[in-house]
N, C-alpha and C. Protein backbone atom coordinates (compact mmCIF):
# COMPACT_ATOMS: atom_id res chain seq x y z
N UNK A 1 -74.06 -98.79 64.17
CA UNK A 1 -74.57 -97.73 65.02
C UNK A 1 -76.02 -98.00 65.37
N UNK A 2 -76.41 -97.86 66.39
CA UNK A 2 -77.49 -98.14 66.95
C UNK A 2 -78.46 -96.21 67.44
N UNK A 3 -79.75 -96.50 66.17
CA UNK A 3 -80.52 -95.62 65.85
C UNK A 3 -81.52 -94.98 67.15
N UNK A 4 -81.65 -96.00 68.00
CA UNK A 4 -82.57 -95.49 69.30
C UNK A 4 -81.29 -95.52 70.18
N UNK A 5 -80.19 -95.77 70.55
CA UNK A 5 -79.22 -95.06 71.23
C UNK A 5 -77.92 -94.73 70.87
N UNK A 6 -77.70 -93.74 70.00
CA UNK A 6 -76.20 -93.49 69.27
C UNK A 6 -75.63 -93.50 70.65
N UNK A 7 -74.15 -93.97 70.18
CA UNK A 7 -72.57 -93.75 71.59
C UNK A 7 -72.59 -92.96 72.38
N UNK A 8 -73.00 -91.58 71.25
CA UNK A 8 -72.64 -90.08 71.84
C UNK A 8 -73.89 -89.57 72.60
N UNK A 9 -74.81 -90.18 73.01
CA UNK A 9 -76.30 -89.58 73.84
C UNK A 9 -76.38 -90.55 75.02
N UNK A 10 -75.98 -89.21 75.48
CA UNK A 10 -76.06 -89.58 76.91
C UNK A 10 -77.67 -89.46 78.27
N UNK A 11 -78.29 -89.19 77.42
CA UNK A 11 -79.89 -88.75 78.02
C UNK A 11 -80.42 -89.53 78.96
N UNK A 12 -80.06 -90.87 78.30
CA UNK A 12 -80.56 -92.27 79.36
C UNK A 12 -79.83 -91.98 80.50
N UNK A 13 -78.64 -91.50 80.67
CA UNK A 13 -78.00 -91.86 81.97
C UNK A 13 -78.25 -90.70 82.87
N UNK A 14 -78.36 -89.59 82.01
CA UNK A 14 -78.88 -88.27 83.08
C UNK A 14 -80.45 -88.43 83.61
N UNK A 15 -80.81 -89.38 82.61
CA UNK A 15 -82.61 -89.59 82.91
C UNK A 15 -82.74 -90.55 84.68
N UNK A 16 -81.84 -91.28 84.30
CA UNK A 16 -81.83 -92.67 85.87
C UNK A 16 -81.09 -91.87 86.77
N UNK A 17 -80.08 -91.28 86.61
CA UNK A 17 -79.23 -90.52 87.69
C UNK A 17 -80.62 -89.40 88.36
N UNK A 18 -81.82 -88.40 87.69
CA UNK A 18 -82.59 -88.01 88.24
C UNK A 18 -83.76 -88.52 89.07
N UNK A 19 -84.06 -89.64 88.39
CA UNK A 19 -85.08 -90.77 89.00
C UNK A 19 -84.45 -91.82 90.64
N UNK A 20 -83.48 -91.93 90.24
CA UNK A 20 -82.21 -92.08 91.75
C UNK A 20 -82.64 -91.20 92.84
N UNK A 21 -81.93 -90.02 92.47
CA UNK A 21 -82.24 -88.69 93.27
C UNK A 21 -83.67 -88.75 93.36
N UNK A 22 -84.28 -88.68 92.62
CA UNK A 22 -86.05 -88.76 93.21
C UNK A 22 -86.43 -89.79 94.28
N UNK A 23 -86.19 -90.64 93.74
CA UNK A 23 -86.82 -91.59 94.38
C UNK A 23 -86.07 -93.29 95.11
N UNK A 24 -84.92 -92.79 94.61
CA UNK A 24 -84.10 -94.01 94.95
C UNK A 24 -84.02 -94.66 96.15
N UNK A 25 -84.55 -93.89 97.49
CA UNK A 25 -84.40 -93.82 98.50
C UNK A 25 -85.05 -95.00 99.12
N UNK A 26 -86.13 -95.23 98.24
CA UNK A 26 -87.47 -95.84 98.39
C UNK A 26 -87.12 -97.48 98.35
N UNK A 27 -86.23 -97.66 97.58
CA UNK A 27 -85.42 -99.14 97.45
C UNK A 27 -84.91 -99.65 98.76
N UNK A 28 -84.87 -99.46 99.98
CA UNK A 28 -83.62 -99.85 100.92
C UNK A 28 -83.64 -100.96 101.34
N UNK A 29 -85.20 -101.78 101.40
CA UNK A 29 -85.55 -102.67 101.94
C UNK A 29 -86.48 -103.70 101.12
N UNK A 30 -85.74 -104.92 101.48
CA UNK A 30 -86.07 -106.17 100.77
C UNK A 30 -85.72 -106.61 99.39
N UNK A 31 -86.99 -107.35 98.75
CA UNK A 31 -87.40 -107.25 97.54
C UNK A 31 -86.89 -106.22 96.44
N UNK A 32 -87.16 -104.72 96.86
CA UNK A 32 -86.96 -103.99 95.83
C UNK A 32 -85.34 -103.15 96.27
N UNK A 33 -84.81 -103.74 97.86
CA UNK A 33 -83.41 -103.09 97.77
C UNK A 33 -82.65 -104.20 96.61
N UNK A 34 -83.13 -105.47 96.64
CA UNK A 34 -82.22 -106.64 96.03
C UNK A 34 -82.42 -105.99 94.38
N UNK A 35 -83.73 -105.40 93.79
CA UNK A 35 -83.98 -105.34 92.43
C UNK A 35 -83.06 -103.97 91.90
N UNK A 36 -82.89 -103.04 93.12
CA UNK A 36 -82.69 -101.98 92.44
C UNK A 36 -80.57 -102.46 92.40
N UNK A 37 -80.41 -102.49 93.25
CA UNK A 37 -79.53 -103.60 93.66
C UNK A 37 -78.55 -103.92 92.25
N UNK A 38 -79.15 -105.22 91.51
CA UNK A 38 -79.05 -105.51 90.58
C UNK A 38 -79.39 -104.46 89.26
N UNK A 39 -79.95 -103.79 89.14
CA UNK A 39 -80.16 -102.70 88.75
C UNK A 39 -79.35 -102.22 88.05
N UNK A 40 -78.37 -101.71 89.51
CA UNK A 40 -77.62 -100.77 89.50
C UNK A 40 -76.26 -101.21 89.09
N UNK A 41 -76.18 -102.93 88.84
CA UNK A 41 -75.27 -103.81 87.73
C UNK A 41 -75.09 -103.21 86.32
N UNK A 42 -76.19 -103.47 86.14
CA UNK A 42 -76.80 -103.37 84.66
C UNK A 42 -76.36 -101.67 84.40
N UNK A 43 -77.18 -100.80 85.15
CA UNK A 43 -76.42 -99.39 84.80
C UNK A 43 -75.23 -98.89 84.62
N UNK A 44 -74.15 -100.29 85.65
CA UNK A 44 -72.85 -99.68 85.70
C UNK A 44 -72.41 -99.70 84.32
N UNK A 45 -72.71 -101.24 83.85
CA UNK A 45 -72.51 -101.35 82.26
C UNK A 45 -72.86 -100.71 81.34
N UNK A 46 -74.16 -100.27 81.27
CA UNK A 46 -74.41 -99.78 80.90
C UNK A 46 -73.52 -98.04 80.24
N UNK A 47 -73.43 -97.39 81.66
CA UNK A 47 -72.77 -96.43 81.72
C UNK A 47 -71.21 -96.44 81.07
N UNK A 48 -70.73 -97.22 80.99
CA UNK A 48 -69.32 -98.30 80.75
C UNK A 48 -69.07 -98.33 79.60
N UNK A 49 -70.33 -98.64 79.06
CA UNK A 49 -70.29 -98.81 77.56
C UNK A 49 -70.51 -97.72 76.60
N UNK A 50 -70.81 -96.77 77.54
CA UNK A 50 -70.37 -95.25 76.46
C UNK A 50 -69.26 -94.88 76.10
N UNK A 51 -68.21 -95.44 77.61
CA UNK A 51 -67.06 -95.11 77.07
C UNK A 51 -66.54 -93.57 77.03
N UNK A 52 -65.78 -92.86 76.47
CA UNK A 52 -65.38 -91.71 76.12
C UNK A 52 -66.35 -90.49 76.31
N UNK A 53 -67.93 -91.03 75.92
CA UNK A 53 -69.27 -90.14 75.28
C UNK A 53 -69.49 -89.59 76.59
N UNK A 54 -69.02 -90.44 77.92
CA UNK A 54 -69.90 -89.67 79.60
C UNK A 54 -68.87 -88.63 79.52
N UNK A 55 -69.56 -87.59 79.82
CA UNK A 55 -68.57 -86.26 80.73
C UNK A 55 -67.92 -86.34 82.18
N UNK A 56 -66.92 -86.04 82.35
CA UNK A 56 -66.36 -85.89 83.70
C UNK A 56 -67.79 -85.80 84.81
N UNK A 57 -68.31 -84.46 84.27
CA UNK A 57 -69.44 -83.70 85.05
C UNK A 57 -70.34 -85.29 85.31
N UNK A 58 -70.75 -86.08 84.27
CA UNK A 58 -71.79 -86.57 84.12
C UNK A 58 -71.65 -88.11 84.96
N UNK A 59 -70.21 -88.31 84.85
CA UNK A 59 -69.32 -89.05 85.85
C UNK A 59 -69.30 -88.84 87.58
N UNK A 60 -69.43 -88.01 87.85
CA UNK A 60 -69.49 -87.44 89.04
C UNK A 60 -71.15 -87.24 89.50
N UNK A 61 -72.04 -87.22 88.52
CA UNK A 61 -73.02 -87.21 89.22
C UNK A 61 -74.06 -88.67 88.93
N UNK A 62 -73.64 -89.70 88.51
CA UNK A 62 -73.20 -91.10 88.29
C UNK A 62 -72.73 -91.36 89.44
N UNK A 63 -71.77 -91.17 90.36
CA UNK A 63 -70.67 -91.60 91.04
C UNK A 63 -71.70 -91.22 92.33
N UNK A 64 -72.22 -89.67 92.85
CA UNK A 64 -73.15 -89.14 93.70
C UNK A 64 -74.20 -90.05 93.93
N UNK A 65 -74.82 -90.75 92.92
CA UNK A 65 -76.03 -91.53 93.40
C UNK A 65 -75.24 -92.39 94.06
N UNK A 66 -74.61 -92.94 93.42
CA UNK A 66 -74.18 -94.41 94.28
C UNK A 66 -73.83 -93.76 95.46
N UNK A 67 -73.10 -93.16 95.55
CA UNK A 67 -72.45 -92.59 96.98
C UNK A 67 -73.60 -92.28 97.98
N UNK A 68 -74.54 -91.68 97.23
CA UNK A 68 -76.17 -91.56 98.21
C UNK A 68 -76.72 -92.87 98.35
N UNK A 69 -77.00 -93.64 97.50
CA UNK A 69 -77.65 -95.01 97.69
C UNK A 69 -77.20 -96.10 98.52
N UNK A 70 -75.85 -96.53 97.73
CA UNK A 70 -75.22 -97.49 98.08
C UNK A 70 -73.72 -97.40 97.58
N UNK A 71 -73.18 -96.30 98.70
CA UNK A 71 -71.97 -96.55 99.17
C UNK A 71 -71.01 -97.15 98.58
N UNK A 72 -71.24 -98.27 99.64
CA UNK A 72 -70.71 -100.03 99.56
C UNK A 72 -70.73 -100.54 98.45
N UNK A 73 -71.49 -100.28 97.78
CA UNK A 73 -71.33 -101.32 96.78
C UNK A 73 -70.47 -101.18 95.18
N UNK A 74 -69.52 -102.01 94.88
CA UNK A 74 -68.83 -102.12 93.79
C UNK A 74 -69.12 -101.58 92.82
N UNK A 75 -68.18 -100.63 92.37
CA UNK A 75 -67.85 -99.87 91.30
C UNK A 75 -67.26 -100.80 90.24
N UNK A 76 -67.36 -100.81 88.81
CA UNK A 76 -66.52 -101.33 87.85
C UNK A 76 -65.86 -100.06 87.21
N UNK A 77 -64.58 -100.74 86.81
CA UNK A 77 -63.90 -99.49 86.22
C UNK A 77 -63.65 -99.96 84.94
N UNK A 78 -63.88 -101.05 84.48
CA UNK A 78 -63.97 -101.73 82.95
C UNK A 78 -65.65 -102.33 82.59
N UNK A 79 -65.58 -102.40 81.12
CA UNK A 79 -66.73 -102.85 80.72
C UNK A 79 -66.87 -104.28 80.87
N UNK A 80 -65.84 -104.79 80.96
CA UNK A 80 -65.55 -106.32 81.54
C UNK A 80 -65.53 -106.77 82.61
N UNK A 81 -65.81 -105.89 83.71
CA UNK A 81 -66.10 -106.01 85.11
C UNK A 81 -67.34 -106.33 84.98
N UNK A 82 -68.12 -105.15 84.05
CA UNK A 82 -69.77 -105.32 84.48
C UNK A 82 -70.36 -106.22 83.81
N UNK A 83 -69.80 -106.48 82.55
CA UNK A 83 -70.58 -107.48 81.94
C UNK A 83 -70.00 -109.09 83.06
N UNK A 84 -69.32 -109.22 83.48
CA UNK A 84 -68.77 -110.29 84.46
C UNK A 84 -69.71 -110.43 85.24
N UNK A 85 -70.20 -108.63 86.05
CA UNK A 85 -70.71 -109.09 87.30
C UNK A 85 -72.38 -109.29 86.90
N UNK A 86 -73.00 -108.80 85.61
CA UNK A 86 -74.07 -109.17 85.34
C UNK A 86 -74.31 -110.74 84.90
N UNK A 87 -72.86 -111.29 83.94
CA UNK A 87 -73.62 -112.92 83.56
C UNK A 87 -73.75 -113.41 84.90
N UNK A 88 -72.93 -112.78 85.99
CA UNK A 88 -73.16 -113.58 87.26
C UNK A 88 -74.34 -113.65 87.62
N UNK A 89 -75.37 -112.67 87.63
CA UNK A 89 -76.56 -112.25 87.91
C UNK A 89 -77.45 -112.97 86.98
N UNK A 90 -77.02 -113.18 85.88
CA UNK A 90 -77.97 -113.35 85.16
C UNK A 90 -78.01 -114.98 84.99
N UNK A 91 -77.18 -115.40 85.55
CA UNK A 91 -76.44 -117.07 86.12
C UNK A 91 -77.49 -117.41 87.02
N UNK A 92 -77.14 -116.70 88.49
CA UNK A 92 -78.20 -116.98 89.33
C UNK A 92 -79.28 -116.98 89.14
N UNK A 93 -79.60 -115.83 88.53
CA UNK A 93 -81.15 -115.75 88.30
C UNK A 93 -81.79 -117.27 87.14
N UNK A 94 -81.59 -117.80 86.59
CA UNK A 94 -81.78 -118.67 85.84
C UNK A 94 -81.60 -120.09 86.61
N UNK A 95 -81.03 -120.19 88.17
CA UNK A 95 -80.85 -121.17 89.15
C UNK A 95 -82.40 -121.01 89.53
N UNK A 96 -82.20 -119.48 90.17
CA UNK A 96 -83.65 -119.24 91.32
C UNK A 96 -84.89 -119.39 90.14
N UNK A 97 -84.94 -119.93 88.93
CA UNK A 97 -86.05 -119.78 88.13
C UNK A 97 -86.75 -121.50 88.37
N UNK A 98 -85.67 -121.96 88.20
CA UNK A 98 -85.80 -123.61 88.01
C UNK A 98 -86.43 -124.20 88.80
């Protein structure tokens, strides 16, 4: 069990889902549409990996940002999607370093 984020606390994800809504808007272009972008990889997993612990409610307003932000872009519905689509990310990124 992990002491700075037990399974069952969900705070982190209601914390980014408000900061979205604040300010997410601000990402659309360039540089920081590509960062938030990728980002929003990492969160899916993130989110993924609670597992059981997200609420319907908390699911749906998870689901709202994206739907405000970015639409389009891929949903995972397994934790094996996201961790997939992050080593991908995290693949490239270690190309564009070299």
């Amino acid at each position: 069990m992990n002491e700075i984020d037990p399974p069952d606390e969900t705070f982190r994800i209601r914390l980014v889902c408000t900061l979205l809504e604040t300010c997410g808007q601000y990402f659309s272009k360039g540089a920081t549409k590509e960062k938030l972008d990728r980002f929003l990889v990492y969160f899916q997993r993130y989110v993924l990996g609670k597992g059981e612990h997200v609420s319907q409610a908390l699911w749906f307003t998870v689901d709202d940002r994206f739907d405000d932000l970015r639409p389009r872009m891929q949903r995972f519905s397994t934790t094996q999607e996201a961790n997939d689509a992050v080593a991908a990310i995290e693949k490239s990124t270690q190309f564009s370093k070299s």
